[in-house]
PDB file of N, CA and C in Angstrom:
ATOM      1  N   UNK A   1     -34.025  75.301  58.059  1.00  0.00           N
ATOM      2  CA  UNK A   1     -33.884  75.191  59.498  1.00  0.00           C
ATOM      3  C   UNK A   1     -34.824  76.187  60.146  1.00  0.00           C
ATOM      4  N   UNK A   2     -35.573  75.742  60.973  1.00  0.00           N
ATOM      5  CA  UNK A   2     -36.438  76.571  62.241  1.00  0.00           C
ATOM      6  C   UNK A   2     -35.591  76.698  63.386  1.00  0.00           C
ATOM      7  N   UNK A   3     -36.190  77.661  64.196  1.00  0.00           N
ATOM      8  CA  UNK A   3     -35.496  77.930  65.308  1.00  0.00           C
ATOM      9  C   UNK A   3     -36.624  78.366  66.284  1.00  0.00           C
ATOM     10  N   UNK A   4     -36.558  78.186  67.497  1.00  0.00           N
ATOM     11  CA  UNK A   4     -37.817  78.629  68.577  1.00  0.00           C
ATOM     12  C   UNK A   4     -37.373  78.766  69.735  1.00  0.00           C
ATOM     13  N   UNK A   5     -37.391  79.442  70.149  1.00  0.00           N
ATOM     14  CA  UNK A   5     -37.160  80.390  71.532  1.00  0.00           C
ATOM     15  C   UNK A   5     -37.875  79.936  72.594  1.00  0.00           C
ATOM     16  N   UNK A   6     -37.485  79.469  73.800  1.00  0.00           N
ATOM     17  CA  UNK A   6     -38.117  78.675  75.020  1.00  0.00           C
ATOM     18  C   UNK A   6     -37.920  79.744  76.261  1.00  0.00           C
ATOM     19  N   UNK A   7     -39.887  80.076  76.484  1.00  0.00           N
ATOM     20  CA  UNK A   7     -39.878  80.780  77.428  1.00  0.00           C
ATOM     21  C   UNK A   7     -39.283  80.516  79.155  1.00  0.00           C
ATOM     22  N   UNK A   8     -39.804  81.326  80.073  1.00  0.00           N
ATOM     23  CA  UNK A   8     -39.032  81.202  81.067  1.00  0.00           C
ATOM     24  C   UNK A   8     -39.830  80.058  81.627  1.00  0.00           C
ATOM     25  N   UNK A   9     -40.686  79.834  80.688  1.00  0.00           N
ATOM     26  CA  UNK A   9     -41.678  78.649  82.061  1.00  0.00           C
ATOM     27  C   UNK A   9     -41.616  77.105  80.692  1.00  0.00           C
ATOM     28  N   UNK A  10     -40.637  77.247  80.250  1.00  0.00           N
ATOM     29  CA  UNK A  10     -40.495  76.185  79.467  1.00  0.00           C
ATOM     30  C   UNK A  10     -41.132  75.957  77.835  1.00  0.00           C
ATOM     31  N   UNK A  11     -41.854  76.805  77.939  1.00  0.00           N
ATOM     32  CA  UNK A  11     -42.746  76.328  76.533  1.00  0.00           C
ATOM     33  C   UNK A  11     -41.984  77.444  75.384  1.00  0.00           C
ATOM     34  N   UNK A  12     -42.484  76.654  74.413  1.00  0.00           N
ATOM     35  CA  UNK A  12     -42.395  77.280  72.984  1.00  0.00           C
ATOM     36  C   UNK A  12     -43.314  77.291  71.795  1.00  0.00           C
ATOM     37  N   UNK A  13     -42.867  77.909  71.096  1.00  0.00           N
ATOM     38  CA  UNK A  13     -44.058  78.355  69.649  1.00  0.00           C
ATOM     39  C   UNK A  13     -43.382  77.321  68.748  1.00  0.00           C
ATOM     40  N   UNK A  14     -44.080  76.473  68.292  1.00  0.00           N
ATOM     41  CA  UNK A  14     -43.656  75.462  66.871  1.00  0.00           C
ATOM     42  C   UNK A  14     -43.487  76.134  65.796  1.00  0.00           C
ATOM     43  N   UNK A  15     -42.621  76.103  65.004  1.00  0.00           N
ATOM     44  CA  UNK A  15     -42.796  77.581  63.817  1.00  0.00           C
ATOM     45  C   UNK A  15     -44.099  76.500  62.716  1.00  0.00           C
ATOM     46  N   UNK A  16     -44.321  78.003  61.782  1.00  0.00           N
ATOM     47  CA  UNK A  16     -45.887  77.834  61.309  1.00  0.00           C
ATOM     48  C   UNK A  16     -45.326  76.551  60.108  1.00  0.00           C
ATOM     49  N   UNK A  17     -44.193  76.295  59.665  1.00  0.00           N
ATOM     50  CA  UNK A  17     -43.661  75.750  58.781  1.00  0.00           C
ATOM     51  C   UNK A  17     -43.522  73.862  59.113  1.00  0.00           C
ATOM     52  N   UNK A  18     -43.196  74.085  60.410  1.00  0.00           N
ATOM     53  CA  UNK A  18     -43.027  72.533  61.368  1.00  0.00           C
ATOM     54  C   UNK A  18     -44.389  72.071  61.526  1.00  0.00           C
ATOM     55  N   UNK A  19     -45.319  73.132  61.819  1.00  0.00           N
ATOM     56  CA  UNK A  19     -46.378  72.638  62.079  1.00  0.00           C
ATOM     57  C   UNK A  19     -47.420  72.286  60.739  1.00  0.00           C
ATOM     58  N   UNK A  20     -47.526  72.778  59.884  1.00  0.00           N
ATOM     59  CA  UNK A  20     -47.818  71.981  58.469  1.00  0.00           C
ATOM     60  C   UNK A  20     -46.940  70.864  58.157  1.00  0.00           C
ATOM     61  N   UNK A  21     -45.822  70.977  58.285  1.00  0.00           N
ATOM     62  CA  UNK A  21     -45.308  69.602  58.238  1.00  0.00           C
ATOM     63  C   UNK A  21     -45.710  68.443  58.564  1.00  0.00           C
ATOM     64  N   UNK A  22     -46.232  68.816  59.851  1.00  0.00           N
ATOM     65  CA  UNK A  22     -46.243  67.240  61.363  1.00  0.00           C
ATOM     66  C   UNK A  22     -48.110  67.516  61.046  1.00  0.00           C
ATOM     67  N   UNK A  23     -48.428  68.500  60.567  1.00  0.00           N
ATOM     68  CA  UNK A  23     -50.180  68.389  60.268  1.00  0.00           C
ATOM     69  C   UNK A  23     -50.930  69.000  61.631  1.00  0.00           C
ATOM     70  N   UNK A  24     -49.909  69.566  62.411  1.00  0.00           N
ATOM     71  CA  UNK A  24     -50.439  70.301  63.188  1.00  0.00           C
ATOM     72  C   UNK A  24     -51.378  70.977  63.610  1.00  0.00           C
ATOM     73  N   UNK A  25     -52.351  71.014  64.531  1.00  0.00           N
ATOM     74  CA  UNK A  25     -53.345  72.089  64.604  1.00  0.00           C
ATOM     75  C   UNK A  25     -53.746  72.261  65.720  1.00  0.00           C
ATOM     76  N   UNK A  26     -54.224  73.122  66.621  1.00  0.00           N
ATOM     77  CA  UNK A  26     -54.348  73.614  67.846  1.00  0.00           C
ATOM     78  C   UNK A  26     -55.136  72.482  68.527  1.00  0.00           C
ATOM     79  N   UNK A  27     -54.179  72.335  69.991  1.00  0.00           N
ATOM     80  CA  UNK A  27     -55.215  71.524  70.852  1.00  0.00           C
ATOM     81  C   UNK A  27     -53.999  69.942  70.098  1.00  0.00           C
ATOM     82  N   UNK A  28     -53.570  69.944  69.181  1.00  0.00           N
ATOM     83  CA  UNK A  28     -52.368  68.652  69.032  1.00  0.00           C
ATOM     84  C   UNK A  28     -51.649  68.562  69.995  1.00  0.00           C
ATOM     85  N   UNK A  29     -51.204  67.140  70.288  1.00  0.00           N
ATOM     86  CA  UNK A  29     -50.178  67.078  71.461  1.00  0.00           C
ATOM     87  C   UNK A  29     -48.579  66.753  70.552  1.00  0.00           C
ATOM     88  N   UNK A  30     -48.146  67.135  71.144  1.00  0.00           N
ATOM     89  CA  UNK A  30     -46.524  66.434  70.650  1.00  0.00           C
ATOM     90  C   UNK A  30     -45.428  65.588  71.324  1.00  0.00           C
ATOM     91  N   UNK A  31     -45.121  64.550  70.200  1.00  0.00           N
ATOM     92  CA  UNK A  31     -44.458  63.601  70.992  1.00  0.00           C
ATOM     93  C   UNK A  31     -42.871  63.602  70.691  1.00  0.00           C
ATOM     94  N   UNK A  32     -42.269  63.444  72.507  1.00  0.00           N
ATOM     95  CA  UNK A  32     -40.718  64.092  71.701  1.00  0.00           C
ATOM     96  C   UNK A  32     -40.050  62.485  72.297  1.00  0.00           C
ATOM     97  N   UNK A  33     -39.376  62.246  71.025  1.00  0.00           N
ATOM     98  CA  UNK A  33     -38.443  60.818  71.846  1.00  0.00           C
ATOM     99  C   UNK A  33     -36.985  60.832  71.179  1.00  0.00           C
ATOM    100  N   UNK A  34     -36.057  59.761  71.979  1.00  0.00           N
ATOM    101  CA  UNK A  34     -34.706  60.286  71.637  1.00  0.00           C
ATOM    102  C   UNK A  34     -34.231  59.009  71.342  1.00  0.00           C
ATOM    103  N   UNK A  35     -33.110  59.522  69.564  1.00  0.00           N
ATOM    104  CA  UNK A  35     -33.168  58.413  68.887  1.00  0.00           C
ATOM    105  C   UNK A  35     -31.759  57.804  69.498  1.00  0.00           C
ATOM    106  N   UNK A  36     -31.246  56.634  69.761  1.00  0.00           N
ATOM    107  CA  UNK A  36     -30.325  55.521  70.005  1.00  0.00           C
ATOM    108  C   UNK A  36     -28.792  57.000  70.101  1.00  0.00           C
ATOM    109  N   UNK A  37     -29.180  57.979  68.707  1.00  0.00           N
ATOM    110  CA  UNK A  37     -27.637  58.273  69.039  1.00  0.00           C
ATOM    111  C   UNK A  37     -27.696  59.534  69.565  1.00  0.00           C
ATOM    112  N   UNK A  38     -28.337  60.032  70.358  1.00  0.00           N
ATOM    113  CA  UNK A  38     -28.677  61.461  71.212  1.00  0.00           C
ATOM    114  C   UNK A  38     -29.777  62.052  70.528  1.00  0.00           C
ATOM    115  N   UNK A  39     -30.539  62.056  69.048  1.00  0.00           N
ATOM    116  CA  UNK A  39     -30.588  62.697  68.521  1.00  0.00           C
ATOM    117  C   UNK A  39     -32.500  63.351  68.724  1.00  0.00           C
ATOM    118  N   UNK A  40     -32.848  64.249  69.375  1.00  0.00           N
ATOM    119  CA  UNK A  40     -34.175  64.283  69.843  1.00  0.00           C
ATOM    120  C   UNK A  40     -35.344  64.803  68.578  1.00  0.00           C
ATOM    121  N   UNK A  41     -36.229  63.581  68.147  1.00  0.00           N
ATOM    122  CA  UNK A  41     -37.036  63.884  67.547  1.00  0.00           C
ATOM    123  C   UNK A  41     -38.699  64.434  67.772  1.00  0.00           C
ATOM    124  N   UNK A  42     -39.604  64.887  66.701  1.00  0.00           N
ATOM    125  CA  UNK A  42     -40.336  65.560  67.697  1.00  0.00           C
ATOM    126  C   UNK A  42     -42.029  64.927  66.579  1.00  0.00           C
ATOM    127  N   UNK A  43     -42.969  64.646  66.985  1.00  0.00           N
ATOM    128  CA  UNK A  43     -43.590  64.249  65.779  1.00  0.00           C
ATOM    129  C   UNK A  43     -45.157  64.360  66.343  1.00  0.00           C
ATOM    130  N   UNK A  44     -46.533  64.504  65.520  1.00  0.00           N
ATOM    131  CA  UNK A  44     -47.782  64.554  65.780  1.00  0.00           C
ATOM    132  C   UNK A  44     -48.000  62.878  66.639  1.00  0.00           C
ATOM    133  N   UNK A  45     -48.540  63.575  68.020  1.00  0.00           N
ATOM    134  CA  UNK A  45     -48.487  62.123  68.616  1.00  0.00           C
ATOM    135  C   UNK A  45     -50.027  61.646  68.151  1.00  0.00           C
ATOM    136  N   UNK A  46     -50.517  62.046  67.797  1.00  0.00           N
ATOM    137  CA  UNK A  46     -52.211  61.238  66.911  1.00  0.00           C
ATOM    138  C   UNK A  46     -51.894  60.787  65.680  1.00  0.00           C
ATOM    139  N   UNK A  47     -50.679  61.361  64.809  1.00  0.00           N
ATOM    140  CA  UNK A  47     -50.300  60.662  63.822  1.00  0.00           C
ATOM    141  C   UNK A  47     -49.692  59.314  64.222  1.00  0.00           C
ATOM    142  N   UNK A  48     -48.302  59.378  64.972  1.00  0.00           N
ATOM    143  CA  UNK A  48     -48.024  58.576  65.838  1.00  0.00           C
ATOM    144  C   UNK A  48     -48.607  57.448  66.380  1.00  0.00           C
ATOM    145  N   UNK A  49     -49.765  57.663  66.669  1.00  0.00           N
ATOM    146  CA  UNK A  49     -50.800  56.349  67.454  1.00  0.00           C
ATOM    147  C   UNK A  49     -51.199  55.503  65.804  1.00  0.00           C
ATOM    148  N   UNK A  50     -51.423  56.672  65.236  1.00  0.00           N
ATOM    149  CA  UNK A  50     -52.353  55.949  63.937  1.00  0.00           C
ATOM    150  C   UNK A  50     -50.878  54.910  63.536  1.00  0.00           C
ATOM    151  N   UNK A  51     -50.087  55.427  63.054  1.00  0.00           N
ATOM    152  CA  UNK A  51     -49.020  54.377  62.655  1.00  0.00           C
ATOM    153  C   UNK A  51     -48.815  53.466  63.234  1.00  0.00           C
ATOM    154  N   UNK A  52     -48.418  53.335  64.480  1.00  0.00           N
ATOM    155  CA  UNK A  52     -48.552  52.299  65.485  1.00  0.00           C
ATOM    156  C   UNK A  52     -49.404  51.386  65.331  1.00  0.00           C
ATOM    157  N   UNK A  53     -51.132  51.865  65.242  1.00  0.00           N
ATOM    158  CA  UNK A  53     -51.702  50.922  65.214  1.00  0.00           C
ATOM    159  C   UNK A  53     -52.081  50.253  63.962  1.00  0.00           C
ATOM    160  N   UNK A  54     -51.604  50.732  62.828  1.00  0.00           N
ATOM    161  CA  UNK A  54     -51.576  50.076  61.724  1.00  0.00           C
ATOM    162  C   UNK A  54     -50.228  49.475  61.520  1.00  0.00           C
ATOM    163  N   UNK A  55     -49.518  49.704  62.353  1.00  0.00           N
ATOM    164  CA  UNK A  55     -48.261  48.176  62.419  1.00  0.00           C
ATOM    165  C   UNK A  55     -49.288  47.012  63.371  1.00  0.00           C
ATOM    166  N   UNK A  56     -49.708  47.387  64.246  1.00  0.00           N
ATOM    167  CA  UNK A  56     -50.579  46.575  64.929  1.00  0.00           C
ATOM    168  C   UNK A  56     -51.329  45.364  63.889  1.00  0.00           C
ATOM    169  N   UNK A  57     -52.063  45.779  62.970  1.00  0.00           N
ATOM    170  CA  UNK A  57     -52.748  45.324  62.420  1.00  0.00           C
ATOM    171  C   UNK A  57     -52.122  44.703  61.060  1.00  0.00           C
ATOM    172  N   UNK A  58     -50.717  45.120  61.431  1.00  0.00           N
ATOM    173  CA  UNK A  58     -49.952  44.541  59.557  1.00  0.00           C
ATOM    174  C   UNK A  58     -50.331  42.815  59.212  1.00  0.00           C
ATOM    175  N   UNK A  59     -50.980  43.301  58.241  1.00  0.00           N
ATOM    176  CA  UNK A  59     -51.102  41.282  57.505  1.00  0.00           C
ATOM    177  C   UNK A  59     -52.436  40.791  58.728  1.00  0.00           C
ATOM    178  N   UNK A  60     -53.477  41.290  59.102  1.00  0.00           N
ATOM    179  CA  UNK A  60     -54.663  40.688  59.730  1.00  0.00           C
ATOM    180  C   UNK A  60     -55.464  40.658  58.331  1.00  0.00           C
ATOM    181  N   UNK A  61     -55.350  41.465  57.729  1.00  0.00           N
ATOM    182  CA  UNK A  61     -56.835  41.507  56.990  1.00  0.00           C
ATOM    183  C   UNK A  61     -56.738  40.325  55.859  1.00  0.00           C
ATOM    184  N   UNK A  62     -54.819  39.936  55.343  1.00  0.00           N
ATOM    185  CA  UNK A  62     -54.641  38.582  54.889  1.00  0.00           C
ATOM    186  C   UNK A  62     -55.415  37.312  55.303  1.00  0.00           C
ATOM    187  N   UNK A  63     -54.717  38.062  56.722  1.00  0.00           N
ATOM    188  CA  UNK A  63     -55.061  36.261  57.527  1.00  0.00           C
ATOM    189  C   UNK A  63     -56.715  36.489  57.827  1.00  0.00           C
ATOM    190  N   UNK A  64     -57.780  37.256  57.765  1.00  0.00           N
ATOM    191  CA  UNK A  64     -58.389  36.868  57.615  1.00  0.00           C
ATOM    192  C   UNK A  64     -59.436  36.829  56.043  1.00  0.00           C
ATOM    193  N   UNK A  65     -58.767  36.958  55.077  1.00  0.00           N
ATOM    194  CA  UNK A  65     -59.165  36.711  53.902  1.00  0.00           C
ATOM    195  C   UNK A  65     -59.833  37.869  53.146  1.00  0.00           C
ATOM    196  N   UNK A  66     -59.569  38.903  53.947  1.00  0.00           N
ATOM    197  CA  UNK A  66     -60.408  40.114  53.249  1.00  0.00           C
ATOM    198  C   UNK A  66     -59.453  40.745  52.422  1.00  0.00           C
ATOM    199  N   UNK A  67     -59.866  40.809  51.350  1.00  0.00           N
ATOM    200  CA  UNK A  67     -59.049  41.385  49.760  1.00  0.00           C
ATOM    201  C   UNK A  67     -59.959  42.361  49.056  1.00  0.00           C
ATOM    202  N   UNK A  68     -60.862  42.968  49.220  1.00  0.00           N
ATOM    203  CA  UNK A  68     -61.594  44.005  48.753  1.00  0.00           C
ATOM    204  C   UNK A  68     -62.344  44.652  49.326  1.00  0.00           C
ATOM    205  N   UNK A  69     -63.136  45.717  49.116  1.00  0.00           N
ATOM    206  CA  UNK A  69     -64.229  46.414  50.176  1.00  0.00           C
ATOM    207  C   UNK A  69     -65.092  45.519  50.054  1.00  0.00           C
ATOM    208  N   UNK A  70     -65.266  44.738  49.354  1.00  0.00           N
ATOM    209  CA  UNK A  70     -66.972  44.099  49.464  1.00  0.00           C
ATOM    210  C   UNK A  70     -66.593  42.816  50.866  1.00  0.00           C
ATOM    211  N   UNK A  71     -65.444  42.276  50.962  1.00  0.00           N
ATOM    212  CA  UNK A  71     -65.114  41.897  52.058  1.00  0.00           C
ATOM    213  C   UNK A  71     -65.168  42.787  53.156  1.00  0.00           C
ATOM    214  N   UNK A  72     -64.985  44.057  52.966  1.00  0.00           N
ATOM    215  CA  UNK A  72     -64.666  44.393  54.379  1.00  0.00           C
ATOM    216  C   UNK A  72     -66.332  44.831  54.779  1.00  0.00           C
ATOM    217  N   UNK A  73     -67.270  45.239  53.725  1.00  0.00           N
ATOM    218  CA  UNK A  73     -68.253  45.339  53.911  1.00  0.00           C
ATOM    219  C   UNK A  73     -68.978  44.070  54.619  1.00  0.00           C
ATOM    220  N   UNK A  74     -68.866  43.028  54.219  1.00  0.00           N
ATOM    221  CA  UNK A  74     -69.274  41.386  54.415  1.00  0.00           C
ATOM    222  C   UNK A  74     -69.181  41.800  55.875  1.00  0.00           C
ATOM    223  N   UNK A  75     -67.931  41.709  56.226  1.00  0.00           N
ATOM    224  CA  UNK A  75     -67.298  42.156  57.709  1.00  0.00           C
ATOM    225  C   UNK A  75     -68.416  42.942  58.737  1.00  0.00           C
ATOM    226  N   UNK A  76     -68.393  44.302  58.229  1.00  0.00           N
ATOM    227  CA  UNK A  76     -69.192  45.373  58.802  1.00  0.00           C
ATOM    228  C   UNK A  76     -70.622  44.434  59.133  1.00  0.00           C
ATOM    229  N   UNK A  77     -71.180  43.797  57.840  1.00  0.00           N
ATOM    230  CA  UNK A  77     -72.672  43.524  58.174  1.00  0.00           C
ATOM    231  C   UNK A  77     -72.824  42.545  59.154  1.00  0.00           C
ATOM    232  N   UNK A  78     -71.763  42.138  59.303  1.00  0.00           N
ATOM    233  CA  UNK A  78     -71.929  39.861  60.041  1.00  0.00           C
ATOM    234  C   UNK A  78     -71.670  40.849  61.722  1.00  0.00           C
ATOM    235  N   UNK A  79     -70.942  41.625  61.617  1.00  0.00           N
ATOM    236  CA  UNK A  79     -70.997  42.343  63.122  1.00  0.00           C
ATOM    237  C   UNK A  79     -71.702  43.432  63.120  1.00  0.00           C
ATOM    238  N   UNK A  80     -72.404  43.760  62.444  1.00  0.00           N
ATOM    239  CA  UNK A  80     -73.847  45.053  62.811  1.00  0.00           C
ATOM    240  C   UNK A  80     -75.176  43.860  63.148  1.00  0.00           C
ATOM    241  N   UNK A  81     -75.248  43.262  62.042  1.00  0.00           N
ATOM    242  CA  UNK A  81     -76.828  42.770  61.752  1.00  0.00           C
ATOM    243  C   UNK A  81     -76.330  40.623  61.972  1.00  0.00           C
ATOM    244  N   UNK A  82     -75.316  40.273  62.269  1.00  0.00           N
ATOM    245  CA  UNK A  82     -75.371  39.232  62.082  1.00  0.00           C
ATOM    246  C   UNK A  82     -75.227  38.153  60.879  1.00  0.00           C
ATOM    247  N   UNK A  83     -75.179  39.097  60.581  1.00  0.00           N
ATOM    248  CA  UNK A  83     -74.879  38.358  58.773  1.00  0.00           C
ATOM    249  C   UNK A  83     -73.971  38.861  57.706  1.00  0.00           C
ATOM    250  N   UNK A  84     -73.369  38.231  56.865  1.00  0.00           N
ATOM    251  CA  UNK A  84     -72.519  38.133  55.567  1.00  0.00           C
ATOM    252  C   UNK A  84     -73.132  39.202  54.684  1.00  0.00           C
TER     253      UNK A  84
END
């Protein structure tokens, strides 16, 4: 268990332990949201986005047939240079 002390103007120090956890590093933002049963969680909101947007993308690369890097390379070239 951590514990952190909230100054008079609201803010606090993340202990050094939370913040290796969540991958923390200066200039990170943090995202606090509250789960269904009161319970307030707190997490790297750039980690956060990344997850999100790889639910975003769950099962595209199926549907579009790419199963290896040399596909995804195929990919890269047909939208750099126009071609496969």
């Amino acid at each position: 268990m951590n514990l952190a002390k909230v100054s008079a103007n609201g803010q606090i120090t993340v202990p050094a332990e939370i913040r290796r956890l969540l991958g923390l590093k200066s200039g990170d933002k943090i995202l606090f949201f509250q789960n269904p049963n009161g319970e307030v969680v707190i997490n790297n909101a750039s980690a956060q986005a990344i997850y999100k947007a790889q639910k975003a993308f769950e099962g595209v690369a199926e549907q579009m047939g790419v199963e290896n890097e040399d596909d995804v390379q195929a990919l890269v070239n047909e939208v750099r240079y126009g071609k496969a």
